[in-house]
N, C-alpha and C. Protein backbone atom coordinates (compact mmCIF):
# COMPACT_ATOMS: atom_id res chain seq x y z
N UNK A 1 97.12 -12.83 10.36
CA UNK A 1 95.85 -13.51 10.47
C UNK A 1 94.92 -12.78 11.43
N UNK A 2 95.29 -12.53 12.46
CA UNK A 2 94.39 -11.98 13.64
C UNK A 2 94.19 -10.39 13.21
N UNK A 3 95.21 -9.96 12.40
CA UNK A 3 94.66 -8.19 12.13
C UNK A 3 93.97 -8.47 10.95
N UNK A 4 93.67 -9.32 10.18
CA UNK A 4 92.77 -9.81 9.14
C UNK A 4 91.27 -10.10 9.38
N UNK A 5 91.33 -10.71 11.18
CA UNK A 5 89.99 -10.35 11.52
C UNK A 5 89.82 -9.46 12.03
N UNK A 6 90.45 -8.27 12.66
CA UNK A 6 90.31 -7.01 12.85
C UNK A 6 90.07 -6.15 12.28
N UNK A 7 89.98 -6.96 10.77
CA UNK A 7 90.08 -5.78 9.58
C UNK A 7 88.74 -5.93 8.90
N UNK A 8 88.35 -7.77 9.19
CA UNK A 8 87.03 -7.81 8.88
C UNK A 8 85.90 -6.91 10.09
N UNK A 9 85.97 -7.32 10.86
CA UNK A 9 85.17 -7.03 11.98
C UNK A 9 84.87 -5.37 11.85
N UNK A 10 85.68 -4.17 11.63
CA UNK A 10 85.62 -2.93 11.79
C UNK A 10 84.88 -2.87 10.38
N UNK A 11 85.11 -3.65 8.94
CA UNK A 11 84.04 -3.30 7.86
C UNK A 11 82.93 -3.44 8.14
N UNK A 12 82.41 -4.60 9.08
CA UNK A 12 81.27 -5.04 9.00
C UNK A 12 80.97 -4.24 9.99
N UNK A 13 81.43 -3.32 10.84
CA UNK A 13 81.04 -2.25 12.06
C UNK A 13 80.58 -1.34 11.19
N UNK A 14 81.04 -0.98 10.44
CA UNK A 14 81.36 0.47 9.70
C UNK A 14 79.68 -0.14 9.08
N UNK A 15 79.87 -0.53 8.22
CA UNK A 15 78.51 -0.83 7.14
C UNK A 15 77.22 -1.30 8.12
N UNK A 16 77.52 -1.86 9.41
CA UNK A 16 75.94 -2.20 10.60
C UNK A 16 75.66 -0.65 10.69
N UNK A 17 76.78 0.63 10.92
CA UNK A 17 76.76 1.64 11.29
C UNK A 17 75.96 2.36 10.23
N UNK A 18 76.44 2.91 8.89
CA UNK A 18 75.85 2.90 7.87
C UNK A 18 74.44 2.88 7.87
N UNK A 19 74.10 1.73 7.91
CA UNK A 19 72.87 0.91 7.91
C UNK A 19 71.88 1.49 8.71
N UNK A 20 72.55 1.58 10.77
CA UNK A 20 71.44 2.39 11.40
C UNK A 20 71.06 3.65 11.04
N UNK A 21 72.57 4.39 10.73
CA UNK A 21 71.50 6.09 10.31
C UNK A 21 70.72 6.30 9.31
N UNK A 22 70.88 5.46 8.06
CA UNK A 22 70.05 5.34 6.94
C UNK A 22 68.91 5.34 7.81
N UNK A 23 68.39 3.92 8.63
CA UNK A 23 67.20 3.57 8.80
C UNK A 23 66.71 4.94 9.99
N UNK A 24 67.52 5.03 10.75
CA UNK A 24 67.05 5.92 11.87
C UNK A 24 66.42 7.50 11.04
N UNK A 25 67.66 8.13 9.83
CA UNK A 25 67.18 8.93 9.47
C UNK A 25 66.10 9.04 8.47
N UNK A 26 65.99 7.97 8.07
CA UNK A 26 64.72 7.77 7.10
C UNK A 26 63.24 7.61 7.71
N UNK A 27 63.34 7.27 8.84
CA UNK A 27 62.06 6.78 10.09
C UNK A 27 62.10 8.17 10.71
N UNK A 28 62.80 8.85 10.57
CA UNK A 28 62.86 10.46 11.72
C UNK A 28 62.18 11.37 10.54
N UNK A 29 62.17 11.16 9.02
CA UNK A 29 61.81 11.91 8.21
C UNK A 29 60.43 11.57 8.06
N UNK A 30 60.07 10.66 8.49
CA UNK A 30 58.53 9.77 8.05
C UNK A 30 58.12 10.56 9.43
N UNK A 31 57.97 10.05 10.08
CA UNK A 31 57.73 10.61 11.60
C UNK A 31 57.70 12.63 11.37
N UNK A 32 57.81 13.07 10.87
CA UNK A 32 57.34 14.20 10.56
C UNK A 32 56.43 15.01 9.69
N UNK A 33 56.24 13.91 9.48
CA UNK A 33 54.39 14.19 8.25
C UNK A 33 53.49 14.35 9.05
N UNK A 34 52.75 15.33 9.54
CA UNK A 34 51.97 15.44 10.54
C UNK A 34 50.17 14.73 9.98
N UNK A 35 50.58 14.55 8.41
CA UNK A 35 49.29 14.29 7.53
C UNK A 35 49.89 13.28 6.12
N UNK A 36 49.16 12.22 6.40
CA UNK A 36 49.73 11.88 5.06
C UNK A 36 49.06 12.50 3.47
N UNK A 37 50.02 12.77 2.75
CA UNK A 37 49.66 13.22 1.48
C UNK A 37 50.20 12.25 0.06
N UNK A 38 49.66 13.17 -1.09
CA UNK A 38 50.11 12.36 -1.76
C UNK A 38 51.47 13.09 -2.18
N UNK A 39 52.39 12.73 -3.39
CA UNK A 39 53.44 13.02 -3.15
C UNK A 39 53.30 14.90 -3.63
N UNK A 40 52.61 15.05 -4.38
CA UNK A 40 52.48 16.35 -4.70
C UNK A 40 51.58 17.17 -3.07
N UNK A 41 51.63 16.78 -2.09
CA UNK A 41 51.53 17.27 -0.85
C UNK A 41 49.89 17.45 -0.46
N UNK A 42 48.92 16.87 -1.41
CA UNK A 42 47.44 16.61 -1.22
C UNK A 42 46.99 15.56 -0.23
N UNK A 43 46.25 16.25 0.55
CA UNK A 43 45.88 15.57 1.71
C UNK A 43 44.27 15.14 1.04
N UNK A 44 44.46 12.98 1.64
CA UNK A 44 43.15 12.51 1.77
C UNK A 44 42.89 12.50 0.47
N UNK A 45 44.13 12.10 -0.59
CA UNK A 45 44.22 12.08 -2.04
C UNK A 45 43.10 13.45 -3.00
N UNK A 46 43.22 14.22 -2.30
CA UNK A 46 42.41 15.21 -3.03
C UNK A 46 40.94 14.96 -2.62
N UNK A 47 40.11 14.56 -1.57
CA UNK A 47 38.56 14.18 -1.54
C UNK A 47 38.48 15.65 -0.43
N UNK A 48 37.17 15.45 -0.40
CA UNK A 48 36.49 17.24 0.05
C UNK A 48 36.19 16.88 1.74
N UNK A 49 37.09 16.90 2.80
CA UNK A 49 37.06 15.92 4.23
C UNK A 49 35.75 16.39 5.08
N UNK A 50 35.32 18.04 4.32
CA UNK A 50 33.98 18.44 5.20
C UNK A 50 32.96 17.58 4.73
N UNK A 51 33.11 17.58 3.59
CA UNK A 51 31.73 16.26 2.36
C UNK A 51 31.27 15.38 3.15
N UNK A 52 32.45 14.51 3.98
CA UNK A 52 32.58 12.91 4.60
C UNK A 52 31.32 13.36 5.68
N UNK A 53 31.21 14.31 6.43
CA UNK A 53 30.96 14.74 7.20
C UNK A 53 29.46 15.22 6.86
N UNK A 54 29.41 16.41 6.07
CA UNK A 54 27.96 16.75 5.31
C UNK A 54 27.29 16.15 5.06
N UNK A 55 27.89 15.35 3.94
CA UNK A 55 26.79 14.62 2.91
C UNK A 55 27.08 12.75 3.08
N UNK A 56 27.75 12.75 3.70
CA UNK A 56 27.94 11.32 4.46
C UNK A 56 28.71 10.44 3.03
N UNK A 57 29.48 11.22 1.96
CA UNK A 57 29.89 10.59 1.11
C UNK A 57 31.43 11.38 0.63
N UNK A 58 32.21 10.59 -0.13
CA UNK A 58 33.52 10.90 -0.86
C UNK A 58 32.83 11.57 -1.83
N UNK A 59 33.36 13.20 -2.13
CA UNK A 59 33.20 14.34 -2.92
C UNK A 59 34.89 14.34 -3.16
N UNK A 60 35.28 14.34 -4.53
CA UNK A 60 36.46 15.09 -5.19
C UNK A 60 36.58 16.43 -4.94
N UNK A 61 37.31 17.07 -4.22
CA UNK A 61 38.00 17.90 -4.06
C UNK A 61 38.24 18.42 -5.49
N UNK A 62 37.97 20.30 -5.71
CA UNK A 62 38.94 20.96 -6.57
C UNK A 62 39.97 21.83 -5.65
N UNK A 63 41.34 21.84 -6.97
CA UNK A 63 42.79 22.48 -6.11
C UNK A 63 41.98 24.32 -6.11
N UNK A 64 41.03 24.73 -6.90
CA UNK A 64 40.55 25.90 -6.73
C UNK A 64 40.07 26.65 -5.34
N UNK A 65 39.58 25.22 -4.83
CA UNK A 65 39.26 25.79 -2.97
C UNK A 65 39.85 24.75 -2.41
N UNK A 66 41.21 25.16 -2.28
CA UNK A 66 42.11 24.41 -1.56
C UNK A 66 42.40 25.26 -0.35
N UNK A 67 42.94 25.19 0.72
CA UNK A 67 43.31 25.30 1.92
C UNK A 67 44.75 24.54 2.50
N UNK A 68 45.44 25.67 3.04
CA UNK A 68 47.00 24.76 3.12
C UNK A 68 46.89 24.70 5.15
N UNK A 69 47.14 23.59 5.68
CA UNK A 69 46.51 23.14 7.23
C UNK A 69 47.71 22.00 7.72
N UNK A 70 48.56 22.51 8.65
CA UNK A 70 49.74 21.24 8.56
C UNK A 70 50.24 20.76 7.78
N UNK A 71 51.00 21.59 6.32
CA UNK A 71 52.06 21.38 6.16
C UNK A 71 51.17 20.43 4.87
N UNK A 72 50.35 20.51 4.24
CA UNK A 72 49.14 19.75 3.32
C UNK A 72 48.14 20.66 2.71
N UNK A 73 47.95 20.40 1.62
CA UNK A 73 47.25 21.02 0.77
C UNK A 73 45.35 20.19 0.86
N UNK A 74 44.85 20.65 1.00
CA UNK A 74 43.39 20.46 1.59
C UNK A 74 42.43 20.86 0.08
N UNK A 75 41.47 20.07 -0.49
CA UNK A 75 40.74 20.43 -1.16
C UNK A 75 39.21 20.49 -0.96
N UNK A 76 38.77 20.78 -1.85
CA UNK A 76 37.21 21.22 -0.97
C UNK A 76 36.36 21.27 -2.21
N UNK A 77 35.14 20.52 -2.53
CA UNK A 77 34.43 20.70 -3.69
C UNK A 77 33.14 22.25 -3.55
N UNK A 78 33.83 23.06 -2.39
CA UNK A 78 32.53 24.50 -2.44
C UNK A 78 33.72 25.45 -1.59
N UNK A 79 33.55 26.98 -1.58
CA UNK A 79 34.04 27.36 -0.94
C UNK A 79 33.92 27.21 0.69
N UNK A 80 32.32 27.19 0.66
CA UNK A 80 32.07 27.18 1.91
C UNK A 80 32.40 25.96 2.67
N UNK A 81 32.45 24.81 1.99
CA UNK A 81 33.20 23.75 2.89
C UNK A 81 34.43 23.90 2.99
N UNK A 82 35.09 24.57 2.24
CA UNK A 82 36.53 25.04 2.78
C UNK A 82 36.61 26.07 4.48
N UNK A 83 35.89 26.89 3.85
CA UNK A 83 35.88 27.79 4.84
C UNK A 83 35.40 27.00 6.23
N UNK A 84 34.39 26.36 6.05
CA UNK A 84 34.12 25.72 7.16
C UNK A 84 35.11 24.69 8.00
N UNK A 85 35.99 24.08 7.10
CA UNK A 85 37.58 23.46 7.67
C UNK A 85 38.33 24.62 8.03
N UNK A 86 38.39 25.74 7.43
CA UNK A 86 39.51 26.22 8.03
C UNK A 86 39.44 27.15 9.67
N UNK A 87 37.75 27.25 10.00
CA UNK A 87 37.57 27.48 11.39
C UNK A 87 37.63 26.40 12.07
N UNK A 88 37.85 25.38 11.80
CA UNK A 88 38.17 24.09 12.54
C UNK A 88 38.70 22.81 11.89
N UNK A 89 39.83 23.08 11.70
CA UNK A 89 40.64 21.94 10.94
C UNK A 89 40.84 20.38 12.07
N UNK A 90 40.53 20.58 12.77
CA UNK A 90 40.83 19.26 13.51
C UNK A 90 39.31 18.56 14.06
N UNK A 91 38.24 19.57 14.08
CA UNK A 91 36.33 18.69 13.67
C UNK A 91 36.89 17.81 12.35
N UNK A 92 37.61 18.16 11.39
CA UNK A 92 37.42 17.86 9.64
C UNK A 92 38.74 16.70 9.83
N UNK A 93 39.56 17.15 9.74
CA UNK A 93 41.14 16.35 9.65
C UNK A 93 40.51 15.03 10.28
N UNK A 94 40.96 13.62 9.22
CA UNK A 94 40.70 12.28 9.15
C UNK A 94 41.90 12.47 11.06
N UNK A 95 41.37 11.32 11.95
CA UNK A 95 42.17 10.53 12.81
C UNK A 95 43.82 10.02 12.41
N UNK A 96 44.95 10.27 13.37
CA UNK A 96 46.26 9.71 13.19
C UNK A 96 46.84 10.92 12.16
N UNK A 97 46.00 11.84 11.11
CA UNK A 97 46.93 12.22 9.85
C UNK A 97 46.07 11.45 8.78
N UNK A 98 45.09 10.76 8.91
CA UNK A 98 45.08 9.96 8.01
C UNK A 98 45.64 9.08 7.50
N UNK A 99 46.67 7.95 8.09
CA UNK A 99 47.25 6.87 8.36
C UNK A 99 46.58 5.80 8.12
């Protein structure tokens, strides 16, 4: 009887255990997106982040003047607003990653 709850008690250790590294390593993998993207790795769902800034509006991004900036793919509806993020990616880059 008593090694029967010894026997319960160490499953239910084992599987609480389980349980934290799942969560710990799944929260340690999130925690390293320095930018959120979409899953194909487009930052700010593909919109043009110098535009927000320029023209005071959401411009669609083409992948043609894209820019890769932390680990994220950056789009840009002109070259020159690309170029202009990539002498200063953090004037342009949304607050948090974009969070």
């Amino acid at each position: 009887m008593i090694s029967q709850k010894y026997s319960l008690i160490r499953q239910i250790s084992s599987i609480l255990l389980a349980v934290a590294v799942i969560v710990s390593w799944t929260t340690t993998g999130m925690a390293l997106d320095q930018v959120n993207t979409t899953f194909f790795g487009v930052a700010i769902k593909g919109y043009d982040t110098v535009a927000y800034h320029t023209e005071g509006r959401a411009v669609k991004g083409a992948s043609k003047y894209a820019h890769r900036w932390n680990d994220a793919k950056w789009y840009f509806s002109s070259a020159a607003n690309r170029d202009q993020f990539a002498t200063d990616p953090e004037r342009y880059a949304p607050q948090y990653g974009g969070y």
